[in-house]
C-alpha atoms as a PDB file:
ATOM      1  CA  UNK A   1     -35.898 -64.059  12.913  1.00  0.00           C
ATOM      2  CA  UNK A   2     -37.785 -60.987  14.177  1.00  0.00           C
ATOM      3  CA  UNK A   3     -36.471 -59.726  17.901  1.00  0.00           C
ATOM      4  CA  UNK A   4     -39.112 -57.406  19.576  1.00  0.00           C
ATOM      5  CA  UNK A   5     -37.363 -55.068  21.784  1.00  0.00           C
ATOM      6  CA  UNK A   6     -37.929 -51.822  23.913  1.00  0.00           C
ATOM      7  CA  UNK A   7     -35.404 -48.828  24.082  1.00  0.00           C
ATOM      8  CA  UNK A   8     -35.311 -47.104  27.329  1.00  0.00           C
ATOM      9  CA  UNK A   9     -33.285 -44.364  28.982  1.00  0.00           C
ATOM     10  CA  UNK A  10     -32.057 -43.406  32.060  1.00  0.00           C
ATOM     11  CA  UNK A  11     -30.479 -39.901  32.487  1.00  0.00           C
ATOM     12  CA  UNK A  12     -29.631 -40.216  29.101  1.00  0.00           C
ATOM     13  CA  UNK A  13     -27.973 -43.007  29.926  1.00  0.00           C
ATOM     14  CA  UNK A  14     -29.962 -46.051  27.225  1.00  0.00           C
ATOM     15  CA  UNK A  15     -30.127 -49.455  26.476  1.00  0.00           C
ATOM     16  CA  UNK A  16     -32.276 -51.924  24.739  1.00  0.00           C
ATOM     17  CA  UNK A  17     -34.149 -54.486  26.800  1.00  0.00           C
ATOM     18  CA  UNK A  18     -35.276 -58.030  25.490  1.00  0.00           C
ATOM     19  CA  UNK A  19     -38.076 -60.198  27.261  1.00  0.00           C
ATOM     20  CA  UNK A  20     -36.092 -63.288  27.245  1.00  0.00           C
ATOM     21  CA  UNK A  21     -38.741 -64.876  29.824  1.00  0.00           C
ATOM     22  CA  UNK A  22     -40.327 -67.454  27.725  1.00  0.00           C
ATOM     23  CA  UNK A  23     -36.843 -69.777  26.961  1.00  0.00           C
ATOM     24  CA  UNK A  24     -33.340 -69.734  28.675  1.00  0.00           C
ATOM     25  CA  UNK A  25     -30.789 -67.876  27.541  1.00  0.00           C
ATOM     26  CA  UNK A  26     -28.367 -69.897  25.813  1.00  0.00           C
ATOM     27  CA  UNK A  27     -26.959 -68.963  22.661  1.00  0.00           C
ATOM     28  CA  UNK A  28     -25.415 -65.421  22.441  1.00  0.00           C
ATOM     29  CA  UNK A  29     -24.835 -63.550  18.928  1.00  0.00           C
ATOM     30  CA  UNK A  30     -22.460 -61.061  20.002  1.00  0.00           C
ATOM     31  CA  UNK A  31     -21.816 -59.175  16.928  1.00  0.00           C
ATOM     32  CA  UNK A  32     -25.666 -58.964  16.306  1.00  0.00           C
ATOM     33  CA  UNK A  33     -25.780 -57.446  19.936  1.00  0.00           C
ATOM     34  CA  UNK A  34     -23.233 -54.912  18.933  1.00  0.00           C
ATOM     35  CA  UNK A  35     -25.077 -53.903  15.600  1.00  0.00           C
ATOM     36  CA  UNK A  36     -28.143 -53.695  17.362  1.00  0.00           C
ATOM     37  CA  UNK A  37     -26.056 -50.996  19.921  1.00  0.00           C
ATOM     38  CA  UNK A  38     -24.598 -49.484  17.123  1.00  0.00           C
ATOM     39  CA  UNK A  39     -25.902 -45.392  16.634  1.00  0.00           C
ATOM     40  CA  UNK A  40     -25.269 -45.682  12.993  1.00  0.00           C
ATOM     41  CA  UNK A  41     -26.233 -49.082  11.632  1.00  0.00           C
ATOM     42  CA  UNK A  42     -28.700 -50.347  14.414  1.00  0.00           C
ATOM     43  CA  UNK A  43     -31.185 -48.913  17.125  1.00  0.00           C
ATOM     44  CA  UNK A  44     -28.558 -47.308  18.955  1.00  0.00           C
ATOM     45  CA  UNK A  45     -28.023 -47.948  22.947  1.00  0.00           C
ATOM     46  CA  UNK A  46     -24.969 -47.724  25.329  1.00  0.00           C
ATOM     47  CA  UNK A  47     -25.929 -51.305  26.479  1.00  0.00           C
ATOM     48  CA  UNK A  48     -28.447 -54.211  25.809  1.00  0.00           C
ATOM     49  CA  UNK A  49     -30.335 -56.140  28.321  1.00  0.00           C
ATOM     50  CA  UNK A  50     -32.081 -59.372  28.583  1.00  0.00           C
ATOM     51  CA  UNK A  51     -34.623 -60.212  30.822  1.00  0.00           C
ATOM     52  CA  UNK A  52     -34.961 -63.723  32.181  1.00  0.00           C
ATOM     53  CA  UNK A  53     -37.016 -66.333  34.893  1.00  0.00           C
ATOM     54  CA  UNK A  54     -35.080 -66.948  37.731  1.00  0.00           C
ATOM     55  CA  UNK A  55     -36.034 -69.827  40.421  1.00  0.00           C
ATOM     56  CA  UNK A  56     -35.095 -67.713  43.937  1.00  0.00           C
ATOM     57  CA  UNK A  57     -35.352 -64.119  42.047  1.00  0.00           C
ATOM     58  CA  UNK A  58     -38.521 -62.268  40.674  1.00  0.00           C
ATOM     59  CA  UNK A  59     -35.738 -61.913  37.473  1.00  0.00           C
ATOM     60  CA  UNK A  60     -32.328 -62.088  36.108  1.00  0.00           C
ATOM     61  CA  UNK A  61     -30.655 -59.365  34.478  1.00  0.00           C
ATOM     62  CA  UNK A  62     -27.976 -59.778  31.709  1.00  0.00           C
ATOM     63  CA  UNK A  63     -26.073 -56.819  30.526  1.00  0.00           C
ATOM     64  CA  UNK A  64     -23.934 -56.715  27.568  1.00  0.00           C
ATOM     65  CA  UNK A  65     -22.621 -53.741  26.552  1.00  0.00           C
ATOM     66  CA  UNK A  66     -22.629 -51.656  23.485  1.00  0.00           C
ATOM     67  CA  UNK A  67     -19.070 -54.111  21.914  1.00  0.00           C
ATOM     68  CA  UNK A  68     -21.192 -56.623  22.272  1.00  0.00           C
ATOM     69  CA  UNK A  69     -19.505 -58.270  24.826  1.00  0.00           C
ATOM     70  CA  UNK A  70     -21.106 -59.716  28.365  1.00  0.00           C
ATOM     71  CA  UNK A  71     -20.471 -56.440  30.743  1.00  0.00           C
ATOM     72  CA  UNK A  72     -20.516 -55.801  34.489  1.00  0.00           C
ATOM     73  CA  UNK A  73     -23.094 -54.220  36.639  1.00  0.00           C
ATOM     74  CA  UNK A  74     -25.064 -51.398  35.427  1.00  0.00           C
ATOM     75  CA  UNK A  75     -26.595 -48.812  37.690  1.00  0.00           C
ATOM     76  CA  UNK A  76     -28.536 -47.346  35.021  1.00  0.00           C
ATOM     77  CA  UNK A  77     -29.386 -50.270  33.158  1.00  0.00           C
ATOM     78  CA  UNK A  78     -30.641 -51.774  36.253  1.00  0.00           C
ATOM     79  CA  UNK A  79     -32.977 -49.337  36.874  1.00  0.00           C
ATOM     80  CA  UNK A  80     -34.301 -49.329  33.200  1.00  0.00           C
ATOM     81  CA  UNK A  81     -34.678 -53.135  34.026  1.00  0.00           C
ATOM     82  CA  UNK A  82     -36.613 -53.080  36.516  1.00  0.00           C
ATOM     83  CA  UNK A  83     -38.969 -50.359  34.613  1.00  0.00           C
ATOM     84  CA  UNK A  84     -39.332 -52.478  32.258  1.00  0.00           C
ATOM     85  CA  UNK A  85     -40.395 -55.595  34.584  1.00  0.00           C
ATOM     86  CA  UNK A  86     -43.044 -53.853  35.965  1.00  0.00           C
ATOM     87  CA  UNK A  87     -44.278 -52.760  32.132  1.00  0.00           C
ATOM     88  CA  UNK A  88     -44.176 -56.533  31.752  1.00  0.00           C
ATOM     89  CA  UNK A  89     -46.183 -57.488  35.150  1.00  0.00           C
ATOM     90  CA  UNK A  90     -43.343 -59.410  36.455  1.00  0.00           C
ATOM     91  CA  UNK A  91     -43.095 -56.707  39.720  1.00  0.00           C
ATOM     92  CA  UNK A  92     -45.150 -54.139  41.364  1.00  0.00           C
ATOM     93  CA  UNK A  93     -43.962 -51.809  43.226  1.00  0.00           C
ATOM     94  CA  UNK A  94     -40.903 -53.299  44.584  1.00  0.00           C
ATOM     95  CA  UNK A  95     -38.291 -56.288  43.700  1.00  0.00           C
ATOM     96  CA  UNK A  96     -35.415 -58.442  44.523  1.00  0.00           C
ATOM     97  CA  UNK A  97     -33.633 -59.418  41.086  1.00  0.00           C
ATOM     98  CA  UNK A  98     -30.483 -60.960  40.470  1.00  0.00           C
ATOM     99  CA  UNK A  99     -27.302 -59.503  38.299  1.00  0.00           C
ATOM    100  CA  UNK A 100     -23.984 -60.144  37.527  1.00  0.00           C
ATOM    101  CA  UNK A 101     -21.973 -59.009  41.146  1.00  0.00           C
ATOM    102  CA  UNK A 102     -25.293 -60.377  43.106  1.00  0.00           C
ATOM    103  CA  UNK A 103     -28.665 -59.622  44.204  1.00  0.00           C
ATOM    104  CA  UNK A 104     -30.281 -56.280  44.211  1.00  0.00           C
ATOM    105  CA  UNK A 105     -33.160 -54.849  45.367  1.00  0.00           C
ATOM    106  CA  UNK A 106     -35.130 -52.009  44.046  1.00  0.00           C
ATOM    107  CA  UNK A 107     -38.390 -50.141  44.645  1.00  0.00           C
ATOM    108  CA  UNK A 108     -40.699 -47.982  41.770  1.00  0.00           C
ATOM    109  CA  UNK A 109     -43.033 -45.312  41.367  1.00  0.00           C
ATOM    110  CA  UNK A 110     -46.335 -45.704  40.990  1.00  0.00           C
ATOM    111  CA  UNK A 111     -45.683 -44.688  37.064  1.00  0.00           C
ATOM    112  CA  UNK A 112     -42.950 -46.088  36.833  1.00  0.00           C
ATOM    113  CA  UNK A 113     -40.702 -44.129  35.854  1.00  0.00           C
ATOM    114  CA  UNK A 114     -38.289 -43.080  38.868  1.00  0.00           C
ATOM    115  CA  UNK A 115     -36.357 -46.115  40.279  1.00  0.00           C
ATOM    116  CA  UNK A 116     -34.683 -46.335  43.328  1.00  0.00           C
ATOM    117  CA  UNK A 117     -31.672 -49.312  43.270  1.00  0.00           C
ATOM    118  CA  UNK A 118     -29.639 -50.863  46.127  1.00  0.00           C
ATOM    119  CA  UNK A 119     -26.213 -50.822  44.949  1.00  0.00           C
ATOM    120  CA  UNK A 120     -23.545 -53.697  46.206  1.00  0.00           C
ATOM    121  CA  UNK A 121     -21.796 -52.383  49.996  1.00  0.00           C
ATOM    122  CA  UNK A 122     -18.411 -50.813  49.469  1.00  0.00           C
ATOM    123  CA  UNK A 123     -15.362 -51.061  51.651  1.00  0.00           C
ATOM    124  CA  UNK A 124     -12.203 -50.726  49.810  1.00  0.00           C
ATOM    125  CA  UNK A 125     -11.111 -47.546  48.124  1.00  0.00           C
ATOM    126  CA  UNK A 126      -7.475 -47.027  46.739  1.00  0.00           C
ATOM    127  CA  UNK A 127      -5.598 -44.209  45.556  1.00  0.00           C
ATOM    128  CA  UNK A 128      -3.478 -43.700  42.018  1.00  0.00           C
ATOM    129  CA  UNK A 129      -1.986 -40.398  42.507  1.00  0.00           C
ATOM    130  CA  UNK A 130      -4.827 -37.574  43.253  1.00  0.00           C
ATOM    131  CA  UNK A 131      -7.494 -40.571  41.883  1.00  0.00           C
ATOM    132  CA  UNK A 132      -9.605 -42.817  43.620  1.00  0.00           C
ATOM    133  CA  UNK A 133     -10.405 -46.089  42.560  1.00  0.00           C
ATOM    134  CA  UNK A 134     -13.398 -48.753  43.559  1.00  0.00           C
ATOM    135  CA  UNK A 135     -15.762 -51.286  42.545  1.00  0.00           C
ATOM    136  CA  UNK A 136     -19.346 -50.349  42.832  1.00  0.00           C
ATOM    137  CA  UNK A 137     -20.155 -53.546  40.651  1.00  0.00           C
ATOM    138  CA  UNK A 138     -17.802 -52.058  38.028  1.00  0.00           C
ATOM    139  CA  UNK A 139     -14.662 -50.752  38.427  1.00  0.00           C
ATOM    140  CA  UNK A 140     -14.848 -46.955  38.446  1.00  0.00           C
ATOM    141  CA  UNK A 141     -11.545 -44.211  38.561  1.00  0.00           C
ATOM    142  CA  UNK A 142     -12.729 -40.655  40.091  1.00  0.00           C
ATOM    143  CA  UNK A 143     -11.100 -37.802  39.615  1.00  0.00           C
ATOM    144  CA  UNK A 144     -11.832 -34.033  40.211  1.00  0.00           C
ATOM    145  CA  UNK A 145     -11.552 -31.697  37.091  1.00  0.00           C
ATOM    146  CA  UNK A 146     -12.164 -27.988  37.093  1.00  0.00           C
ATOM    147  CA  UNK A 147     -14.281 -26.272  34.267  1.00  0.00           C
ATOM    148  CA  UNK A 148     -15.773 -29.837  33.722  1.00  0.00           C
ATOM    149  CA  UNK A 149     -17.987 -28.762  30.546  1.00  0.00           C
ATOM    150  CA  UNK A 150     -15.888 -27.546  29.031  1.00  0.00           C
ATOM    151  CA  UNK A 151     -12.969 -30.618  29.133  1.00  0.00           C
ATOM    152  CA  UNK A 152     -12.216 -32.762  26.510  1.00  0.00           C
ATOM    153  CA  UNK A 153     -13.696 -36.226  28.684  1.00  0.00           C
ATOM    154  CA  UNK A 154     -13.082 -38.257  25.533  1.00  0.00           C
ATOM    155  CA  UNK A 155      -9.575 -38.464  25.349  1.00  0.00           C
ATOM    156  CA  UNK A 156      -8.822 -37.615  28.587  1.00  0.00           C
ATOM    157  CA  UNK A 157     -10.417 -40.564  29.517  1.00  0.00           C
ATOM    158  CA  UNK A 158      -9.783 -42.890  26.896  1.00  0.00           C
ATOM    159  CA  UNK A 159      -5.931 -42.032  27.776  1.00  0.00           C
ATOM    160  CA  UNK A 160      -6.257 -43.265  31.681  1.00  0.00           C
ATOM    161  CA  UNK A 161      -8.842 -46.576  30.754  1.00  0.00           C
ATOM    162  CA  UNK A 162      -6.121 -47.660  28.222  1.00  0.00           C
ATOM    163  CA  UNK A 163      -2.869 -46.669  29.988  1.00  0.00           C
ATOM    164  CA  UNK A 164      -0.593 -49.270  31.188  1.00  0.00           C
ATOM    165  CA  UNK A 165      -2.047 -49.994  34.680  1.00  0.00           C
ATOM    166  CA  UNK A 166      -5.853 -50.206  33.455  1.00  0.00           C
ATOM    167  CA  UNK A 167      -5.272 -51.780  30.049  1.00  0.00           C
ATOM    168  CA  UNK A 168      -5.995 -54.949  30.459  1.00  0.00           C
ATOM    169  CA  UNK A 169      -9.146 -55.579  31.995  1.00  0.00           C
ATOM    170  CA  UNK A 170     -10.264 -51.594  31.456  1.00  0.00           C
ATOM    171  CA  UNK A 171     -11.838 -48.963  33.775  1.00  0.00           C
ATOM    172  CA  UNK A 172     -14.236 -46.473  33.622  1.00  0.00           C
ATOM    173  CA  UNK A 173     -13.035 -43.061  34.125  1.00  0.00           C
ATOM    174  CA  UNK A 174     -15.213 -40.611  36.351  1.00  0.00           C
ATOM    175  CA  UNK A 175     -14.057 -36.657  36.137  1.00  0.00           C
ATOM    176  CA  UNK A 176     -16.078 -34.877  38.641  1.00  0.00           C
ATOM    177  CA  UNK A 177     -16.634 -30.803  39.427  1.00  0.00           C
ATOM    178  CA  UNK A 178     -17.886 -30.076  42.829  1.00  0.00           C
ATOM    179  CA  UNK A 179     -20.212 -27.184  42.589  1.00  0.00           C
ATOM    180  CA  UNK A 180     -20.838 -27.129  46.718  1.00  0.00           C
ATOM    181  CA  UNK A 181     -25.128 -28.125  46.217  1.00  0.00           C
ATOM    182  CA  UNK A 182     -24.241 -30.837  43.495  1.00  0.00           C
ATOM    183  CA  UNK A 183     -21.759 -32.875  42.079  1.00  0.00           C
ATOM    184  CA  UNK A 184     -21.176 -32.437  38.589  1.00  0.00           C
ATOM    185  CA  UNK A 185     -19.745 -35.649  36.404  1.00  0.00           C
ATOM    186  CA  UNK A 186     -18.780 -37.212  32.991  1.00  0.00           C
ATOM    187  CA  UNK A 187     -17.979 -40.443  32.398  1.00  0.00           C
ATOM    188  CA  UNK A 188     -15.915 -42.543  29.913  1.00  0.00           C
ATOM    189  CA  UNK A 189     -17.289 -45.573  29.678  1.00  0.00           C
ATOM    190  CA  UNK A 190     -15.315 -48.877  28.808  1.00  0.00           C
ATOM    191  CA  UNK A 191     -17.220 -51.116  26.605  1.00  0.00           C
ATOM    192  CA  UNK A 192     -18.734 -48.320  25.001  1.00  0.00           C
ATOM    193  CA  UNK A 193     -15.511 -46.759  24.571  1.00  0.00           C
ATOM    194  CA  UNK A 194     -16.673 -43.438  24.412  1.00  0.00           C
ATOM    195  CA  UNK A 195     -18.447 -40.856  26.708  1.00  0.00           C
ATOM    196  CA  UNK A 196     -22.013 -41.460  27.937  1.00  0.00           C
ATOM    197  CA  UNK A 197     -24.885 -39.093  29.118  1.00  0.00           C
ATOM    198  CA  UNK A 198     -24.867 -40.843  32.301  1.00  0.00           C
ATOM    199  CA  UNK A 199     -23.285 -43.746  34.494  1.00  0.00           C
ATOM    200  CA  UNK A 200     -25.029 -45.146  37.605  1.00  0.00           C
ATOM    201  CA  UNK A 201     -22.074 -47.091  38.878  1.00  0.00           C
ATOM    202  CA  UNK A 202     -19.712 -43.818  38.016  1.00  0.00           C
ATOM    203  CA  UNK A 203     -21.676 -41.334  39.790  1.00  0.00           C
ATOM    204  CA  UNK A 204     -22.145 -44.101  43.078  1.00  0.00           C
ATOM    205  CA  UNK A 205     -18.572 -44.044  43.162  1.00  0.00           C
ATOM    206  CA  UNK A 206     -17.917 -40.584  42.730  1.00  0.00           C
ATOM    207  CA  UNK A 207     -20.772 -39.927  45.275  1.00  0.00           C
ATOM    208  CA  UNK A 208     -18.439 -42.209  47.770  1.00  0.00           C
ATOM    209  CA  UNK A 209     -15.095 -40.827  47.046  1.00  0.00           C
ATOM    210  CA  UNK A 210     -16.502 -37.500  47.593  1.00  0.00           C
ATOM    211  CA  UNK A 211     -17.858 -38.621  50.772  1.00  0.00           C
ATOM    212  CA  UNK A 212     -14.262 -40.089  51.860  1.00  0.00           C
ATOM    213  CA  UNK A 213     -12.557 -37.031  50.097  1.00  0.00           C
ATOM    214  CA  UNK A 214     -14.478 -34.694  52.024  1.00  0.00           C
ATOM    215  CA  UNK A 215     -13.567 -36.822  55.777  1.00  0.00           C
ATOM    216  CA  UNK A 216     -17.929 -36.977  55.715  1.00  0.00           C
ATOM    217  CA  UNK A 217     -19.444 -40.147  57.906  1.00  0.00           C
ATOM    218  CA  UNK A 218     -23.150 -40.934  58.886  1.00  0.00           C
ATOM    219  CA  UNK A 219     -26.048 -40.769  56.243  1.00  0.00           C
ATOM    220  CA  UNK A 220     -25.503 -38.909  52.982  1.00  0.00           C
ATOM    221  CA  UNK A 221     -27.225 -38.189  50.659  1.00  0.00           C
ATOM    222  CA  UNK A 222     -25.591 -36.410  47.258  1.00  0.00           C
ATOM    223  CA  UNK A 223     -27.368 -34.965  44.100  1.00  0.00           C
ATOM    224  CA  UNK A 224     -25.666 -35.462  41.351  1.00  0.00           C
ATOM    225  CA  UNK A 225     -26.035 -34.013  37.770  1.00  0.00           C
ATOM    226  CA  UNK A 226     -24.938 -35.720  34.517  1.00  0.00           C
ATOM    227  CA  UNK A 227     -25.347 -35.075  30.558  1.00  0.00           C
ATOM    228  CA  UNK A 228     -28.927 -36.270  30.825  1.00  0.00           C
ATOM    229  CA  UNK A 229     -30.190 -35.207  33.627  1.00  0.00           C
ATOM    230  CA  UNK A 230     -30.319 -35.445  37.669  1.00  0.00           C
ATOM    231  CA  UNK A 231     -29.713 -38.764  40.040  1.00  0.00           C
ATOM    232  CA  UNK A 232     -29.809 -38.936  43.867  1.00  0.00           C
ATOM    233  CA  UNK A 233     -27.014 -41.007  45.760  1.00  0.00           C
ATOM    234  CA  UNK A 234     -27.880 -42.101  49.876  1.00  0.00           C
ATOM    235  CA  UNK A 235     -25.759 -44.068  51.711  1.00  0.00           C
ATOM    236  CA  UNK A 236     -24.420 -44.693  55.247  1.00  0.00           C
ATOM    237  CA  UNK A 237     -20.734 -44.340  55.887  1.00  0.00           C
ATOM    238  CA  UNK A 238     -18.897 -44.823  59.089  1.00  0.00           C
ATOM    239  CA  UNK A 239     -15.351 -44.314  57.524  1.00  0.00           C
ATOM    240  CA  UNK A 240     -14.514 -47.666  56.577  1.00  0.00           C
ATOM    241  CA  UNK A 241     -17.437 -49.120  54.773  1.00  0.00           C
ATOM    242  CA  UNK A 242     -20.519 -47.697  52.574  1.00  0.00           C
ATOM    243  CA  UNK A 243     -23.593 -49.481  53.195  1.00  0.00           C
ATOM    244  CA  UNK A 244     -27.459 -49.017  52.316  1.00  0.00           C
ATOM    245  CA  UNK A 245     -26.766 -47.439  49.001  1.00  0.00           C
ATOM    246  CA  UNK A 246     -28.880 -46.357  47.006  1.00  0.00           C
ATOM    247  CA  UNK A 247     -28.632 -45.407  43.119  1.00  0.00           C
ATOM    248  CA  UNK A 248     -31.914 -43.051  42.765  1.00  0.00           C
ATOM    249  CA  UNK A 249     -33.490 -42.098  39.015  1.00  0.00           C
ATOM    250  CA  UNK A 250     -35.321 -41.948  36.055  1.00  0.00           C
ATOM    251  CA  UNK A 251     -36.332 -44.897  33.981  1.00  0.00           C
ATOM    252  CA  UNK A 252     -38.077 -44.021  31.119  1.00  0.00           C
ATOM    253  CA  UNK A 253     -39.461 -45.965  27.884  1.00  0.00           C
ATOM    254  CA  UNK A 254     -38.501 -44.936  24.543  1.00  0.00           C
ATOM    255  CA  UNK A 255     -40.066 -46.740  21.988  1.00  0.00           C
ATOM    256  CA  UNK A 256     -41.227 -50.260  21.123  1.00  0.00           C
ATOM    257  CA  UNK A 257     -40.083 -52.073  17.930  1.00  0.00           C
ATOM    258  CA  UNK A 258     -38.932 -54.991  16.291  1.00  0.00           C
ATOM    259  CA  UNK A 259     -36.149 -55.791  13.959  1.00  0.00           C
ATOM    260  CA  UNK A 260     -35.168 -58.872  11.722  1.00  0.00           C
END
């Protein structure tokens, strides 16, 4: 069976995306999904998306990631998504789509390719030692690290998502340099098990323990650079709660093709 798909990125950050609008989505091949991800032996992505109809939403996003197994939310994949619903005609210039932790909306450029996406509210933030640790629709651990490019993220990272408190259900593991005009970050992803160019849940959370790090309240907005590139964070923060967040980036088409 041929599968027509689209590769897009965001900072870096890329996944595949299937128009899945025509049928529901019922049967899931998850080792194909994980060949497909694979850099060696398929397209290569850090996720894979499918796109379906949704009665109350102008969409549904599904998000698997690069195992092959269904993921959690997806900053950057969400903004690829919704890129790639307006190359499809499904939206304009705004939406309100549904994912995994709930509904989100977003709004796009006129070429669209620079996505602004409301992220879920956020009102609990722990500590584990000098970490912080929260759920921006995936649970993230932030930590600061000096001379960030040049630290070994990998196993650093892999060390934390599979020690004995995190093993289980797995975290992704934020290291962030704070360079006073912008936040620098890397990111070990779980489910891809490995670093990535970019995370839009990482850096939301990073943006917010920053925020709370730093004793900062009222509107904030926080530039952040990754691996592949630059994102914007805004949110309001009164001290206990984050609200009106906003995960703000590029969304840019790849390539079209089809395997089978």
């Amino acid at each position: 069976m041929k599968i027509n798909f689209f590769k897009y990125q965001g900072a870096g950050n890329d996944f595949i995306l299937i128009d899945h609008t025509m049928s529901p989505l019922k049967t899931i091949d998850n080792e194909l999904i994980e060949q497909l991800c694979h850099r060696r032996f398929g397209v290569g992505a850090d996720g894979l998306m499918f796109v379906t109809k949704h009665d109350q939403y102008d969409f549904e996003m599904h998000y698997f990631n690069a195992d092959g197994k269904l993921g959690s939310m997806c900053g950057n994949g969400g903004r690829c998504i919704v890129a790639f619903a307006k190359q499809l005609g499904i939206i304009d210039k705004e939406t309100n789509f549904l994912a995994v932790d709930g509904p989100h909306y977003a709004r796009i450029s006129e070429n669209g390719e620079w996505v602004d996406l409301q992220m879920i509210d956020v009102d609990n933030i722990t500590n584990d030692g000098d970490a912080f640790v929260l759920n921006t629709g995936s649970p993230h651990y932030v930590i600061l690290q000096k001379d960030l490019k040049d630290f070994d993220v990998y196993h650093a990272g892999k060390s934390i998502r599979y020690n004995e408190t995190y093993n289980a259900k797995g975290i992704n593991v934020n290291f962030v340099e704070d360079n006073g005009d912008h936040l620098f970050v890397r990111t070990y992803e779980r489910g891809v098990e490995d670093e990535t160019y970019a995370c839009g849940t990482g850096v939301t959370a990073v943006a917010m323990a920053m925020a709370k790090h730093k004793n900062q309240t009222g509107h904030i907005k926080t530039d952040i650079k990754v691996l592949g590139g630059d994102i914007k964070i805004e949110f309001d923060y009164d001290g206990q709660k984050f609200t009106n967040v906003f995960l703000c980036g590029p969304a840019k088409l790849v390539f079209e093709g089809e395997v089978g």
